[in-house]
Structure formats: C-alpha cells, structure tokens
PDB file of N, CA and C in Angstrom:
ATOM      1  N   UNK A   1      60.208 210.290  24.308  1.00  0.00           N
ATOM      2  CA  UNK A   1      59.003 210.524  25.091  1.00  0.00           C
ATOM      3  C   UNK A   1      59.171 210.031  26.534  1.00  0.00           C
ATOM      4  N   UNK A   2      59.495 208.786  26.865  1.00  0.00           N
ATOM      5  CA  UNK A   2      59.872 208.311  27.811  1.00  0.00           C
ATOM      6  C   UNK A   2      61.144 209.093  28.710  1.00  0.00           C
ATOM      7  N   UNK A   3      61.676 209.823  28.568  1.00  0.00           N
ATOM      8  CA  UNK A   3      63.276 210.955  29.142  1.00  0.00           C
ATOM      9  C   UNK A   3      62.487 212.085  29.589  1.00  0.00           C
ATOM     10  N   UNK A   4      61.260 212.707  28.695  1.00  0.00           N
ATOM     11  CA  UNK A   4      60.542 213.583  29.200  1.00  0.00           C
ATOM     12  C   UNK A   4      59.885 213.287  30.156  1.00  0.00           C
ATOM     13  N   UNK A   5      59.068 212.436  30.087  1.00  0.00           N
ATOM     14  CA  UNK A   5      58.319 211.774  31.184  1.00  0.00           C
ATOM     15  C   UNK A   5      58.929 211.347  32.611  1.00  0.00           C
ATOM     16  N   UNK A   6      59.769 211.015  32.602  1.00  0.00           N
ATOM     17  CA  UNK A   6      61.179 210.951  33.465  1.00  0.00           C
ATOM     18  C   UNK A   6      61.438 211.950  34.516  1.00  0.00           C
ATOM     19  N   UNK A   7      61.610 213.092  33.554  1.00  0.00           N
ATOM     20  CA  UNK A   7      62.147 214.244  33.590  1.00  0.00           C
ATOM     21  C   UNK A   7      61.049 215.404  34.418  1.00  0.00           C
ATOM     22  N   UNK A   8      60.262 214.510  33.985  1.00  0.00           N
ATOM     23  CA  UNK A   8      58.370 215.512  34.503  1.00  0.00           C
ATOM     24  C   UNK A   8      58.541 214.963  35.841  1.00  0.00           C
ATOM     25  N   UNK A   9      58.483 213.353  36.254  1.00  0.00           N
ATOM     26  CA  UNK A   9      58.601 212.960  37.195  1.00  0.00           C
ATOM     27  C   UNK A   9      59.120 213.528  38.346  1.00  0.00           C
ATOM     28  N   UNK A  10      60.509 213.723  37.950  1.00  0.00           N
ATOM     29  CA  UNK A  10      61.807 214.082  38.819  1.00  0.00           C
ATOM     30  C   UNK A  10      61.473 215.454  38.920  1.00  0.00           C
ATOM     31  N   UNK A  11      60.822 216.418  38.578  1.00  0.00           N
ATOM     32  CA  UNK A  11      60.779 217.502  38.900  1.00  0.00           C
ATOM     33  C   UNK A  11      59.275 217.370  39.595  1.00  0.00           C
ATOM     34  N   UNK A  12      58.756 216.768  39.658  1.00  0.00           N
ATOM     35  CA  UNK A  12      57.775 217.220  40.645  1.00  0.00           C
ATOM     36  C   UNK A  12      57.897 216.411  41.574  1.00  0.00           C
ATOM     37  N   UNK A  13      58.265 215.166  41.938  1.00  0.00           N
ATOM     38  CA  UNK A  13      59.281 214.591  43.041  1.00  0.00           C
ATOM     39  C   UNK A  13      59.513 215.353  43.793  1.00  0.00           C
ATOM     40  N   UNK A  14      61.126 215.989  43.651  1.00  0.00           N
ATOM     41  CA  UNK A  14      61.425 217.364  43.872  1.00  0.00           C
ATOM     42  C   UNK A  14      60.727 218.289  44.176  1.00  0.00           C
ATOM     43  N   UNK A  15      59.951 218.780  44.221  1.00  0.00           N
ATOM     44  CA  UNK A  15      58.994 219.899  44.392  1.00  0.00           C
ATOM     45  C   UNK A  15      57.641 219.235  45.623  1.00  0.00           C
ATOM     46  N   UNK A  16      57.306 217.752  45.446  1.00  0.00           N
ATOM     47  CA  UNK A  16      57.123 217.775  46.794  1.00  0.00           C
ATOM     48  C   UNK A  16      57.278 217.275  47.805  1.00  0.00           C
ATOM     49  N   UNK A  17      59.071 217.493  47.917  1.00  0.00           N
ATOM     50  CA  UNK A  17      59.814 216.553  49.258  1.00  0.00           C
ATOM     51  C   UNK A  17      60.405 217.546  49.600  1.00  0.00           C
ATOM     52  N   UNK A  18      60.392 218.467  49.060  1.00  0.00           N
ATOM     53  CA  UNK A  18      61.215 220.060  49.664  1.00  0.00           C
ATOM     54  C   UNK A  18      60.424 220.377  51.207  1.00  0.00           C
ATOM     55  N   UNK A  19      61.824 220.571  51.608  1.00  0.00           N
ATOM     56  CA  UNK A  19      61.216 220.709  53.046  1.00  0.00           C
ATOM     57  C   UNK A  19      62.245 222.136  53.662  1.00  0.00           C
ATOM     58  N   UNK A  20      62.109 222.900  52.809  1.00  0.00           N
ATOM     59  CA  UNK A  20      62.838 224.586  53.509  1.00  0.00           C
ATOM     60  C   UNK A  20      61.706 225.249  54.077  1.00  0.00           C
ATOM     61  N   UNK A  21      60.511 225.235  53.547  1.00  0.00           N
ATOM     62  CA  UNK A  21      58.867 225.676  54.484  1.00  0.00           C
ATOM     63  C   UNK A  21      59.245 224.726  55.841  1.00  0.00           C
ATOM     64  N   UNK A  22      59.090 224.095  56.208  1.00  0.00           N
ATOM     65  CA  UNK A  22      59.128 223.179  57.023  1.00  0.00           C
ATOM     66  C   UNK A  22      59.811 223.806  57.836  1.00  0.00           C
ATOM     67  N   UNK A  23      61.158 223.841  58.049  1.00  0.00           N
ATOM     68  CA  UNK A  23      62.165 224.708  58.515  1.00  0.00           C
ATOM     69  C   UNK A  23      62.029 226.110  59.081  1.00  0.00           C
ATOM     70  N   UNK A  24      61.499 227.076  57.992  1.00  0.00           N
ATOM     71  CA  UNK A  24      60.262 227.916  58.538  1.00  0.00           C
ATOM     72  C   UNK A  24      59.291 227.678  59.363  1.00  0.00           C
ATOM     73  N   UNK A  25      58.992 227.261  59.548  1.00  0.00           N
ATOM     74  CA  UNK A  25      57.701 226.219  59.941  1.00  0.00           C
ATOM     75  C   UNK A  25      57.843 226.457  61.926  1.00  0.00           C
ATOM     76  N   UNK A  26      59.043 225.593  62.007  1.00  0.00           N
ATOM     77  CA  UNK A  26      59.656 225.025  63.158  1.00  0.00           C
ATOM     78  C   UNK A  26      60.098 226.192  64.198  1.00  0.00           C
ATOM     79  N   UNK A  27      60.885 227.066  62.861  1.00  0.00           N
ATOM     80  CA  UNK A  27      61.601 228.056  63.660  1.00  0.00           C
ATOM     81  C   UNK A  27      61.118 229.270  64.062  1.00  0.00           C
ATOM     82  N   UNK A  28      59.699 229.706  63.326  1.00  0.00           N
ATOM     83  CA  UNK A  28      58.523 230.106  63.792  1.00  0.00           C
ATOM     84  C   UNK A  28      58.184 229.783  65.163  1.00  0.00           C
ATOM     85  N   UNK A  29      57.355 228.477  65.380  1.00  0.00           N
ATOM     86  CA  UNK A  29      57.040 227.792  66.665  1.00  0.00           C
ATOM     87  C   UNK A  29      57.820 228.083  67.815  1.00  0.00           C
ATOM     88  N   UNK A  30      59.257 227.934  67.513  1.00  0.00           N
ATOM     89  CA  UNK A  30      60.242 227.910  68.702  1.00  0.00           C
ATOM     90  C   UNK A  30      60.339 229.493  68.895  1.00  0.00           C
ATOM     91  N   UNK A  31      60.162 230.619  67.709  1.00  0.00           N
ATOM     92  CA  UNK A  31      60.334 231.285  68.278  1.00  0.00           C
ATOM     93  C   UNK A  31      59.130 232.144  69.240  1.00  0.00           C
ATOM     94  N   UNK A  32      57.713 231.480  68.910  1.00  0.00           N
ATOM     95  CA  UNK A  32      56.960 231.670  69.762  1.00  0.00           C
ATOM     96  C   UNK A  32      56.749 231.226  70.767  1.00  0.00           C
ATOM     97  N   UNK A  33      57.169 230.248  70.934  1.00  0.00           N
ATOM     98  CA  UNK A  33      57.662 229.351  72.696  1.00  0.00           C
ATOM     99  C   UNK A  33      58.413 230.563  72.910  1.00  0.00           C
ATOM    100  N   UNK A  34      59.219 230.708  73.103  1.00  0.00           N
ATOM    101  CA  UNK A  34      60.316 231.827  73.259  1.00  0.00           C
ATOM    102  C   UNK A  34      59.355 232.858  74.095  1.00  0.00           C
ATOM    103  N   UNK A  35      58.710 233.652  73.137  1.00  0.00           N
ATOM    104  CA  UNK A  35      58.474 234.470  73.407  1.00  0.00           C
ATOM    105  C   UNK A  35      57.093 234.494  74.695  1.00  0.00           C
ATOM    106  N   UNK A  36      56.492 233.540  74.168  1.00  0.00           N
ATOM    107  CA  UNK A  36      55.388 233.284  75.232  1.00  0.00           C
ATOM    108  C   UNK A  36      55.963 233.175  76.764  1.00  0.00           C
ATOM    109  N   UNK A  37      57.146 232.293  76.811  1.00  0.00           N
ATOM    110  CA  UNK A  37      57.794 231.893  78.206  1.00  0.00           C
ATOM    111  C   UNK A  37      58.236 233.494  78.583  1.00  0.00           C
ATOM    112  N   UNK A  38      58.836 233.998  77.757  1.00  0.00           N
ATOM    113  CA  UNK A  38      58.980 235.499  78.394  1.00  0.00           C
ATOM    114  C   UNK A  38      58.570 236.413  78.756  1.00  0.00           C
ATOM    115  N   UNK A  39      57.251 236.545  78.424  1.00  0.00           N
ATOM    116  CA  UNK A  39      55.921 237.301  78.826  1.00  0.00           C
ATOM    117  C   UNK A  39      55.683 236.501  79.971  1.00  0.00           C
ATOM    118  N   UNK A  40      55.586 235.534  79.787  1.00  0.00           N
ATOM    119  CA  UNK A  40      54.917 234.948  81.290  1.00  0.00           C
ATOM    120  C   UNK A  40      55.751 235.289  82.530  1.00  0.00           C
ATOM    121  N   UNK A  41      56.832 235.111  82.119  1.00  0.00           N
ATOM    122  CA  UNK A  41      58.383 235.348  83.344  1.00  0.00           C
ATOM    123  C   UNK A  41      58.525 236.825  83.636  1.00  0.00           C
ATOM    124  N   UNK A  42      58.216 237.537  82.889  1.00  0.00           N
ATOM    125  CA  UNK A  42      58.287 239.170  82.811  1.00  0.00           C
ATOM    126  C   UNK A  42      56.705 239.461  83.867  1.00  0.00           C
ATOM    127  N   UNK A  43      56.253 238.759  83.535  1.00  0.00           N
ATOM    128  CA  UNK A  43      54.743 239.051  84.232  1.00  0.00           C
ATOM    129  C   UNK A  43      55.189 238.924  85.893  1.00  0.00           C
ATOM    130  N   UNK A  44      55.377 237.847  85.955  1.00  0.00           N
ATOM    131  CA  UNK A  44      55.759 236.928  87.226  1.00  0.00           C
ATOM    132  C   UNK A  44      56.989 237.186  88.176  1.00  0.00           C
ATOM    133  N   UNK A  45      58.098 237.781  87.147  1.00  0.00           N
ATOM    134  CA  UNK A  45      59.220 238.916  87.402  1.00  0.00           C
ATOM    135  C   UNK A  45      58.254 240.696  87.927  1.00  0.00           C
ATOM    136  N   UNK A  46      57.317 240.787  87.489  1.00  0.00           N
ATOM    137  CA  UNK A  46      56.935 242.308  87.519  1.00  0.00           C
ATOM    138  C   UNK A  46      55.921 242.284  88.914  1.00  0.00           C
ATOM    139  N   UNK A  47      55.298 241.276  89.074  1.00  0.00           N
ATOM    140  CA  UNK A  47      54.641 240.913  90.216  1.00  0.00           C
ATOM    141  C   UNK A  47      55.637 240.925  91.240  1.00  0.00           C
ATOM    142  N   UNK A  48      56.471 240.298  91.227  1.00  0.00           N
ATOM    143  CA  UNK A  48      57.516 240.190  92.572  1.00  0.00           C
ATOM    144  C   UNK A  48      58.298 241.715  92.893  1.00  0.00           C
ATOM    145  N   UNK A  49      58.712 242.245  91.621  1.00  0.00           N
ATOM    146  CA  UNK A  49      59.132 243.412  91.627  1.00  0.00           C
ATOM    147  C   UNK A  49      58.041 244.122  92.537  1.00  0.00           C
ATOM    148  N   UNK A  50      57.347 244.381  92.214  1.00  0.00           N
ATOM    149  CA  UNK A  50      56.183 245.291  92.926  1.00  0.00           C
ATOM    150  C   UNK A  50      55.626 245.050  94.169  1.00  0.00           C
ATOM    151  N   UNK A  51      56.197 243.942  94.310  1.00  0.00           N
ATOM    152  CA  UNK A  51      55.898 243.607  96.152  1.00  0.00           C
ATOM    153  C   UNK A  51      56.878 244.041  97.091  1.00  0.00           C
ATOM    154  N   UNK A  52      58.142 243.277  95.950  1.00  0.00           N
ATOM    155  CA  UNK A  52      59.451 244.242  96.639  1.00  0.00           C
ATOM    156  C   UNK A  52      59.493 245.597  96.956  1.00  0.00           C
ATOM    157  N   UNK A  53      59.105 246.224  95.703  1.00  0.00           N
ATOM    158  CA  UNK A  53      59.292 247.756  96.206  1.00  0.00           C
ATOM    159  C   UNK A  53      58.095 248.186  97.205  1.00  0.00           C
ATOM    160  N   UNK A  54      57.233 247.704  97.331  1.00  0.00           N
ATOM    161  CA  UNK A  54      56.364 248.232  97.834  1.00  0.00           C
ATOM    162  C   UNK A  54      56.103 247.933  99.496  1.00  0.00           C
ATOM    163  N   UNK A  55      57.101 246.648  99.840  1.00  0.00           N
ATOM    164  CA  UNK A  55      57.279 246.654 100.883  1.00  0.00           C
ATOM    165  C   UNK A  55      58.385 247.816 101.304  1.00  0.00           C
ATOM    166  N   UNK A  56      59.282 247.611 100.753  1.00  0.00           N
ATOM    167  CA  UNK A  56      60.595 248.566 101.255  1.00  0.00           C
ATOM    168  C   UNK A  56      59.844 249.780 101.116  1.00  0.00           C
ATOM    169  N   UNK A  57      59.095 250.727 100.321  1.00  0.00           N
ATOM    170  CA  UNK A  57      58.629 251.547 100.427  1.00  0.00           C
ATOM    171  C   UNK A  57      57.561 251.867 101.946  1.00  0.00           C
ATOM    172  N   UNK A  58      56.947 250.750 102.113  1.00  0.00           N
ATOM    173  CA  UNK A  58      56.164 250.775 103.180  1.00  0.00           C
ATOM    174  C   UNK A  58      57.338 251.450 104.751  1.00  0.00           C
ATOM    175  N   UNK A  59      58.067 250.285 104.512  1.00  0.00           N
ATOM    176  CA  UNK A  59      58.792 250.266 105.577  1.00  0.00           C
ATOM    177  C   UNK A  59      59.828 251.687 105.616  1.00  0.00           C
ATOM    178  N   UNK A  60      59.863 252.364 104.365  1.00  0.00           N
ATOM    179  CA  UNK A  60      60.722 253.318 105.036  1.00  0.00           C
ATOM    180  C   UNK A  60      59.896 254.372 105.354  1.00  0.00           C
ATOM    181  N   UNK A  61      58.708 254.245 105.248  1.00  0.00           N
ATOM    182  CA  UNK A  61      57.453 255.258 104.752  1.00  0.00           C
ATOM    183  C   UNK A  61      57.138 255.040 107.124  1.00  0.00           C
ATOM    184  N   UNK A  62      57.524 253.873 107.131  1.00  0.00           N
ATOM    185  CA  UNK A  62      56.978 253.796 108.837  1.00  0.00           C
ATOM    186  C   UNK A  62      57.998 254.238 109.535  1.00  0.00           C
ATOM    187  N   UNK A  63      59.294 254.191 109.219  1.00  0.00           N
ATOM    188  CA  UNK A  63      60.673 254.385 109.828  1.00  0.00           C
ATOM    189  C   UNK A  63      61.173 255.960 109.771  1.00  0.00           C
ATOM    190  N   UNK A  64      60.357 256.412 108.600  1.00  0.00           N
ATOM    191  CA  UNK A  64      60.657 258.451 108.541  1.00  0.00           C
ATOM    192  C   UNK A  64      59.871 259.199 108.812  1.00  0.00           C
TER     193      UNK A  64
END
C-alpha cells in the first residue's frame, strides 16, 4: 500500500513541475515582441519612405 502511494505521489509531482507549457509560454511572448517591434519600424520605415519619394518627386516635378 505504501509503494502505491509513493508511486501516486511521484506521478503527480511530475505532472506539476513540468514546465514544456512554460517554454511555450515564453516563446510565444518573444515572438510577439518580435513582431510588434516590426510593425512599428515598418510604420516608421513607411513614413520616411514617403517623404523621400515625395520630395524627389516634387523636385523633379519643378525641374521638368
């Protein structure tokens, strides 16, 4: 009785120190950092883009 009991123990021990969710967990997060910083930079990249062209456009638009 006592080996079973043991045995009950150790398996649910086990079951809640598992940490592979966790891991999931993390690599989720990071990959939404990720992605958030890149939208923002793409934004901020697309803004500059569009000033750029739109000056050079200006300017060849005064020069022809």
């Amino acid at each position: 009785m006592n080996n079973t009991m043991m045995k009950m123990y150790l398996v649910a021990k086990s079951l809640i120190e598992r940490e592979e969710g966790q891991d999931l967990v993390e690599y989720a997060l990071v990959v939404a950092l990720i992605a958030f910083g890149a939208i923002t930079g793409m934004g901020y990249l697309a803004t500059g883009l569009n000033k750029a062209f739109s000056s050079i456009a200006s300017t060849l638009t005064s020069n022809v």
